[in-house]
PDB file of N, CA and C in Angstrom:
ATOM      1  N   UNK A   1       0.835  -1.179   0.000  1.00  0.00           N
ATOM      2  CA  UNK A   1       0.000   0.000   0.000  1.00  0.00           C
ATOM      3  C   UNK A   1       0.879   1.241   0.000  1.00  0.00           C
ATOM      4  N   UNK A   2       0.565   2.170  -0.788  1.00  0.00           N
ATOM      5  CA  UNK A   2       1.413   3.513  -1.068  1.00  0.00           C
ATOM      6  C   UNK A   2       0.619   4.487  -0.118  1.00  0.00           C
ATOM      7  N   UNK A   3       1.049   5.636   0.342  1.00  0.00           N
ATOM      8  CA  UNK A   3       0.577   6.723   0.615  1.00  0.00           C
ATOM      9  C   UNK A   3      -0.630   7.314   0.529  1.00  0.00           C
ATOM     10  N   UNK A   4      -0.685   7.383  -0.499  1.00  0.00           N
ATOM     11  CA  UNK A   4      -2.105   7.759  -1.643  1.00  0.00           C
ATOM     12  C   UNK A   4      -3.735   6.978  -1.123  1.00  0.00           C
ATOM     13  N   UNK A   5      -3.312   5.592  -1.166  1.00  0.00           N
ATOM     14  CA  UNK A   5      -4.081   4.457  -0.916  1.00  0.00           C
ATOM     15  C   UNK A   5      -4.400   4.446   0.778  1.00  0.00           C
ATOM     16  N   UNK A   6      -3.163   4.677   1.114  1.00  0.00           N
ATOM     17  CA  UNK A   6      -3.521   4.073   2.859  1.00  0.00           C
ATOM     18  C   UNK A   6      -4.209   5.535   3.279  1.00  0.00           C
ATOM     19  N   UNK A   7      -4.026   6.619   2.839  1.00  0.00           N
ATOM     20  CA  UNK A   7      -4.868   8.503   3.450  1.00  0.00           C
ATOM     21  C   UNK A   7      -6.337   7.706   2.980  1.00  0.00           C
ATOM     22  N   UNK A   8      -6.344   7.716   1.699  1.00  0.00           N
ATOM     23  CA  UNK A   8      -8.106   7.245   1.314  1.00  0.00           C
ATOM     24  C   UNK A   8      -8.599   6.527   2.034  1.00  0.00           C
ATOM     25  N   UNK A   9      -7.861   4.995   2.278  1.00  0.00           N
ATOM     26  CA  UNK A   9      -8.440   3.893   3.095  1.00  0.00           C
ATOM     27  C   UNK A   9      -8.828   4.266   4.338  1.00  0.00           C
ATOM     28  N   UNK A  10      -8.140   5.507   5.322  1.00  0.00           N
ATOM     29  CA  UNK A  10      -8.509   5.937   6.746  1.00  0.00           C
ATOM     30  C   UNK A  10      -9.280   7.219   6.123  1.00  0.00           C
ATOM     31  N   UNK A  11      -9.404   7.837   5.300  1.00  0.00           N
ATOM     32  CA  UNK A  11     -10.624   8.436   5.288  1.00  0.00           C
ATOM     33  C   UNK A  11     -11.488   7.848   4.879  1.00  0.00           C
ATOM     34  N   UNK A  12     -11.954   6.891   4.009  1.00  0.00           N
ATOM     35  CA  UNK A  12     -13.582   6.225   3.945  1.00  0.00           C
ATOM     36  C   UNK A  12     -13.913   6.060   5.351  1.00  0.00           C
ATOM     37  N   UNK A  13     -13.520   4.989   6.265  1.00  0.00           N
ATOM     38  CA  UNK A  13     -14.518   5.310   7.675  1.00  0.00           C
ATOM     39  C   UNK A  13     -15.360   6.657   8.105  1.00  0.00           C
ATOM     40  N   UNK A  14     -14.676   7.935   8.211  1.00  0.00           N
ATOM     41  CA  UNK A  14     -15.452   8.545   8.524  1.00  0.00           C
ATOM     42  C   UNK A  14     -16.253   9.132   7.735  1.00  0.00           C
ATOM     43  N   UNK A  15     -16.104   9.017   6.226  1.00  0.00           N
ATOM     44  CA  UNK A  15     -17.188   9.342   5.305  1.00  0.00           C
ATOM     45  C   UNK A  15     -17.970   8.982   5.228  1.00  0.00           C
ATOM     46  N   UNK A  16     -18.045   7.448   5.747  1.00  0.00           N
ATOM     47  CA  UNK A  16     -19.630   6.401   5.719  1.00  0.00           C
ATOM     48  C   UNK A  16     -19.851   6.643   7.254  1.00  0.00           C
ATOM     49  N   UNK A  17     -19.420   7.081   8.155  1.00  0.00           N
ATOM     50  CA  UNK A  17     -19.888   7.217   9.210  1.00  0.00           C
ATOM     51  C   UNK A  17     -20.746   8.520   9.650  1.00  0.00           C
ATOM     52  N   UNK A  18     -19.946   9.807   9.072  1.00  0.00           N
ATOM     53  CA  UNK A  18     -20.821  10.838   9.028  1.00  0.00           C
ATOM     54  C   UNK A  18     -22.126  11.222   8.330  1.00  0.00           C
ATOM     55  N   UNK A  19     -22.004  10.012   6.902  1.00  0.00           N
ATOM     56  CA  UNK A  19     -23.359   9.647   5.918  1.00  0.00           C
ATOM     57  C   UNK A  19     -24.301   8.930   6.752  1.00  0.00           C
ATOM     58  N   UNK A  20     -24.093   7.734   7.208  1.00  0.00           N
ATOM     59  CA  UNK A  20     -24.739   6.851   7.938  1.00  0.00           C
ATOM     60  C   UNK A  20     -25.210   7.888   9.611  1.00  0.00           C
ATOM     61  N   UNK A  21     -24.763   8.133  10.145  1.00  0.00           N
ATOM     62  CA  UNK A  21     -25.178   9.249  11.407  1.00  0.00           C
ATOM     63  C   UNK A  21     -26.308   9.799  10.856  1.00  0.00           C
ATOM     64  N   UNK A  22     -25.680  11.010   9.748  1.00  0.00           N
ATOM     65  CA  UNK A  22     -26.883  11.648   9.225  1.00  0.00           C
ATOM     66  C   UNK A  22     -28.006  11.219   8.663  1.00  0.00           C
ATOM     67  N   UNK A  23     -27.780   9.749   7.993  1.00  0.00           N
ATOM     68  CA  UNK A  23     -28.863   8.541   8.132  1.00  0.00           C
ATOM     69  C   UNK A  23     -30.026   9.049   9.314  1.00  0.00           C
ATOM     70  N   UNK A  24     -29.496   7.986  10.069  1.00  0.00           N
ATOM     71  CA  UNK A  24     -29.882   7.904  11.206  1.00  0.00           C
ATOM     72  C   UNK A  24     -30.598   9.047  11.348  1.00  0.00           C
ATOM     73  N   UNK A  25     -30.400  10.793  11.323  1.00  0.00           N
ATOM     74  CA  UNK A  25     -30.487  11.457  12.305  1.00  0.00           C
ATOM     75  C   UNK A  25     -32.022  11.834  11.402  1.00  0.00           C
ATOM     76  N   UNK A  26     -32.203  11.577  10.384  1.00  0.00           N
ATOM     77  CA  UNK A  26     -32.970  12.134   9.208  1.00  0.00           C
ATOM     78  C   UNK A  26     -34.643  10.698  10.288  1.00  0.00           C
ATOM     79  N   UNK A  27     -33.600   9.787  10.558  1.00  0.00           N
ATOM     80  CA  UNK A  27     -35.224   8.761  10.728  1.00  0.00           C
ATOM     81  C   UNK A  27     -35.307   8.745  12.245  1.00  0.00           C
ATOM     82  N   UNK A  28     -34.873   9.448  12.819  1.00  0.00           N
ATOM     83  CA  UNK A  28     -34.779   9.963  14.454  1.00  0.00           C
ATOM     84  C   UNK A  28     -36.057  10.951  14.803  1.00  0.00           C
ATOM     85  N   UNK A  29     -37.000  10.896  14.947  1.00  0.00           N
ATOM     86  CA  UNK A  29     -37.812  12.041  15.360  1.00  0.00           C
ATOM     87  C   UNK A  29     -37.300  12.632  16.206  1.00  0.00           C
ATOM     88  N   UNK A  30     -37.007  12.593  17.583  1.00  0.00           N
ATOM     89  CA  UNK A  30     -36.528  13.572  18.461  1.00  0.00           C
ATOM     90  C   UNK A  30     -35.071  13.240  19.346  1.00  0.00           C
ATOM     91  N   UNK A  31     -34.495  13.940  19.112  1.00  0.00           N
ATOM     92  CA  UNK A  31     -33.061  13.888  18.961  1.00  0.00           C
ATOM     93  C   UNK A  31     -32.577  14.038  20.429  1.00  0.00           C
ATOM     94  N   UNK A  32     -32.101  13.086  21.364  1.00  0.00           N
ATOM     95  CA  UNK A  32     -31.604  12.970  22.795  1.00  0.00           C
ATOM     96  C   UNK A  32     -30.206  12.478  22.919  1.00  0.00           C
ATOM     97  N   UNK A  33     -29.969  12.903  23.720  1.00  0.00           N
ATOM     98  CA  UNK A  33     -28.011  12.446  24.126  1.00  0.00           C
ATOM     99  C   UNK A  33     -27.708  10.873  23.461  1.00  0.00           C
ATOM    100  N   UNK A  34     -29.017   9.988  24.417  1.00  0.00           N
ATOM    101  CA  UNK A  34     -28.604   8.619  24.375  1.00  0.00           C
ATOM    102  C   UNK A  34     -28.791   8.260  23.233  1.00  0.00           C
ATOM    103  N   UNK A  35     -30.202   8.439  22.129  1.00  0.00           N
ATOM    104  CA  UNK A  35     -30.392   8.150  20.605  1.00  0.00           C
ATOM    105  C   UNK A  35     -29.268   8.792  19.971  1.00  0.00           C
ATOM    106  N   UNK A  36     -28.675  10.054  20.619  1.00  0.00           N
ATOM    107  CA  UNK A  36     -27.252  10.316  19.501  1.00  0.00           C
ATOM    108  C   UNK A  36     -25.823   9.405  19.598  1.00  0.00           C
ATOM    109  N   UNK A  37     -26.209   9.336  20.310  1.00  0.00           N
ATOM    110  CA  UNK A  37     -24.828   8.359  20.864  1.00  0.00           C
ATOM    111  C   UNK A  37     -24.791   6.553  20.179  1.00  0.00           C
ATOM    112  N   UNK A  38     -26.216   6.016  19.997  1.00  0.00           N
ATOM    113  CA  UNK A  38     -26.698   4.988  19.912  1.00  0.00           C
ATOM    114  C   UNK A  38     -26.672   4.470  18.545  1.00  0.00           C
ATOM    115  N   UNK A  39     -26.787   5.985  18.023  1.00  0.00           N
ATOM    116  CA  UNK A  39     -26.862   6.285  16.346  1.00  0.00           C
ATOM    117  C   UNK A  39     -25.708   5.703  15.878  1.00  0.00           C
ATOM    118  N   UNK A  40     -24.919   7.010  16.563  1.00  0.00           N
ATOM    119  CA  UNK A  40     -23.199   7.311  16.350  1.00  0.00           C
ATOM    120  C   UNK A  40     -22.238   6.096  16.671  1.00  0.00           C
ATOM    121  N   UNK A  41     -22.572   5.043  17.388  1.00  0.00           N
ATOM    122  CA  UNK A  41     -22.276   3.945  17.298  1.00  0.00           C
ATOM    123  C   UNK A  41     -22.414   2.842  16.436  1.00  0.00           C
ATOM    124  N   UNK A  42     -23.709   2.767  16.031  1.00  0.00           N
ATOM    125  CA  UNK A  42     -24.184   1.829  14.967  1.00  0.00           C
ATOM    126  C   UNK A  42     -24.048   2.282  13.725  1.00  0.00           C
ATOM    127  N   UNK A  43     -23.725   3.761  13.452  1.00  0.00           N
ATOM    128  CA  UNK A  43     -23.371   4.148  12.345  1.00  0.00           C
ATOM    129  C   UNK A  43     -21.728   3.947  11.903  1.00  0.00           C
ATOM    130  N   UNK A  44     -20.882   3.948  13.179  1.00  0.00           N
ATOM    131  CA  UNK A  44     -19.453   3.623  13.398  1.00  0.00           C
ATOM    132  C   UNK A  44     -19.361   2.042  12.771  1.00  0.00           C
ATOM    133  N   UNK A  45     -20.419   0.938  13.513  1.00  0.00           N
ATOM    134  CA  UNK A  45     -20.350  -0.826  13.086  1.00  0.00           C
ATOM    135  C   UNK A  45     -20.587  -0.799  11.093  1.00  0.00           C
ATOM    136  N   UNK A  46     -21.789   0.428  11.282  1.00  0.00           N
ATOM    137  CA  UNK A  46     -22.087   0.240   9.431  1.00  0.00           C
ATOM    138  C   UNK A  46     -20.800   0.874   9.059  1.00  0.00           C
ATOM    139  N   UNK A  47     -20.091   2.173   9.300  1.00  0.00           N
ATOM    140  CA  UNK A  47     -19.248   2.720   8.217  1.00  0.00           C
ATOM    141  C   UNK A  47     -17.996   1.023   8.209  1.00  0.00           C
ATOM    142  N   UNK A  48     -17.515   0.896   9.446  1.00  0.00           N
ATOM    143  CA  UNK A  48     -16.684  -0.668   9.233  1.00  0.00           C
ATOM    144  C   UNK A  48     -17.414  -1.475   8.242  1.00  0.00           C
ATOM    145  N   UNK A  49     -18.294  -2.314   8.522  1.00  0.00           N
ATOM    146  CA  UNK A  49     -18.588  -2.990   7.556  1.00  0.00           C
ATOM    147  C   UNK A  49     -18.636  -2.474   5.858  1.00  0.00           C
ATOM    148  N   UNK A  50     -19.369  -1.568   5.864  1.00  0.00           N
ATOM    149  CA  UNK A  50     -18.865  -0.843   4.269  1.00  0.00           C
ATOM    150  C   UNK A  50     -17.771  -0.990   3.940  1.00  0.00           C
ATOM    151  N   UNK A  51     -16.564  -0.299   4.540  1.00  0.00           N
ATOM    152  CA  UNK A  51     -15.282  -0.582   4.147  1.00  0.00           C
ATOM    153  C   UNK A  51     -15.298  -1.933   3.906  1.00  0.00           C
ATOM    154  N   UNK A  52     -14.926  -2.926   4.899  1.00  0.00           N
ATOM    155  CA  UNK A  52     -15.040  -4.155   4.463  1.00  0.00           C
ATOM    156  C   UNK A  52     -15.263  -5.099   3.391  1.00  0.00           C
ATOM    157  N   UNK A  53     -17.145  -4.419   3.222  1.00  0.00           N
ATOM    158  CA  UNK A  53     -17.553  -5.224   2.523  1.00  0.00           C
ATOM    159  C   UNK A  53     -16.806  -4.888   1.057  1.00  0.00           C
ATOM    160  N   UNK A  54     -16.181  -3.509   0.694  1.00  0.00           N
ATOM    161  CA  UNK A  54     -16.221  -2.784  -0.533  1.00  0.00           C
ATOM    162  C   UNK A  54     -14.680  -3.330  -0.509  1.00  0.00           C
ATOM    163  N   UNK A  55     -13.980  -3.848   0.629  1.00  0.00           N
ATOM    164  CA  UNK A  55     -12.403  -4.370   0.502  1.00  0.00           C
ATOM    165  C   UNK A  55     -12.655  -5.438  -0.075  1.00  0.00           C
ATOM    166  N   UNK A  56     -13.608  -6.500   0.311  1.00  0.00           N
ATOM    167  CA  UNK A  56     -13.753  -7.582   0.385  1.00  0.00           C
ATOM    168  C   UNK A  56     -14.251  -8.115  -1.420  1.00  0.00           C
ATOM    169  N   UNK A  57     -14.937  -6.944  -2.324  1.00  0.00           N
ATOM    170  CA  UNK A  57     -15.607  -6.983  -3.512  1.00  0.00           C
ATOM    171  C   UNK A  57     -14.290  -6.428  -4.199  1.00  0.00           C
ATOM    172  N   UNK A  58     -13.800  -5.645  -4.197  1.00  0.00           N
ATOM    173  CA  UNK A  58     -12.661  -4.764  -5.129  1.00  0.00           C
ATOM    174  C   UNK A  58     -11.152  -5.493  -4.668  1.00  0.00           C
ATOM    175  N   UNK A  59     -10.912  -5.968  -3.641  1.00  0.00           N
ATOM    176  CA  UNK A  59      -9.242  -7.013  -3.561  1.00  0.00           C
ATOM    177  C   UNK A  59      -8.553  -6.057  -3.082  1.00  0.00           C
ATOM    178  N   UNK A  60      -8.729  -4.739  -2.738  1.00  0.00           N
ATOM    179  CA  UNK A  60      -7.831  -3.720  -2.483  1.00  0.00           C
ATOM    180  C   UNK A  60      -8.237  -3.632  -0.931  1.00  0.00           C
TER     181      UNK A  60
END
C-alpha cells in the first residue's frame, strides 16, 4: 500500500460514518443524548462494515 491508498483507506470510515449518522439522524424524530450516541455507534459498526464489505468486492 502507497501513501495515496492508505490517506483514502482511513478516510472512507469517517465518510460512511458521518453519511450513515446523518442517516440515522434524518429517521430519528426527536433527537436525545442517548439516541445520539446509539446512532453514532451503529453508524461507526455500518461505516466498518462498508469498508469491508467494498475491501472484500474490489481485492484492495
Amino acid at each position: 500500500m502507497n501513501r495515496r491508498t492508505t490517506l483514502l483507506a482511513v478516510a472512507e470510515v469517517p465518510l460512511w460514518w458521518a453519511a450513515l449518522t446523518a442517516l440515522w439522524l434524518v429517521f430519528v424524530t426527536t433527537v436525545d443524548p442517548l439516541e445520539l450516541a446509539v446512532g453514532a455507534g451503529a453508524a461507526l459498526l455500518g461505516a466498518l462494515a462498508a469498508r469491508a464489505a467494498r475491501r472484500a468486492v474490489t481485492g484492495r
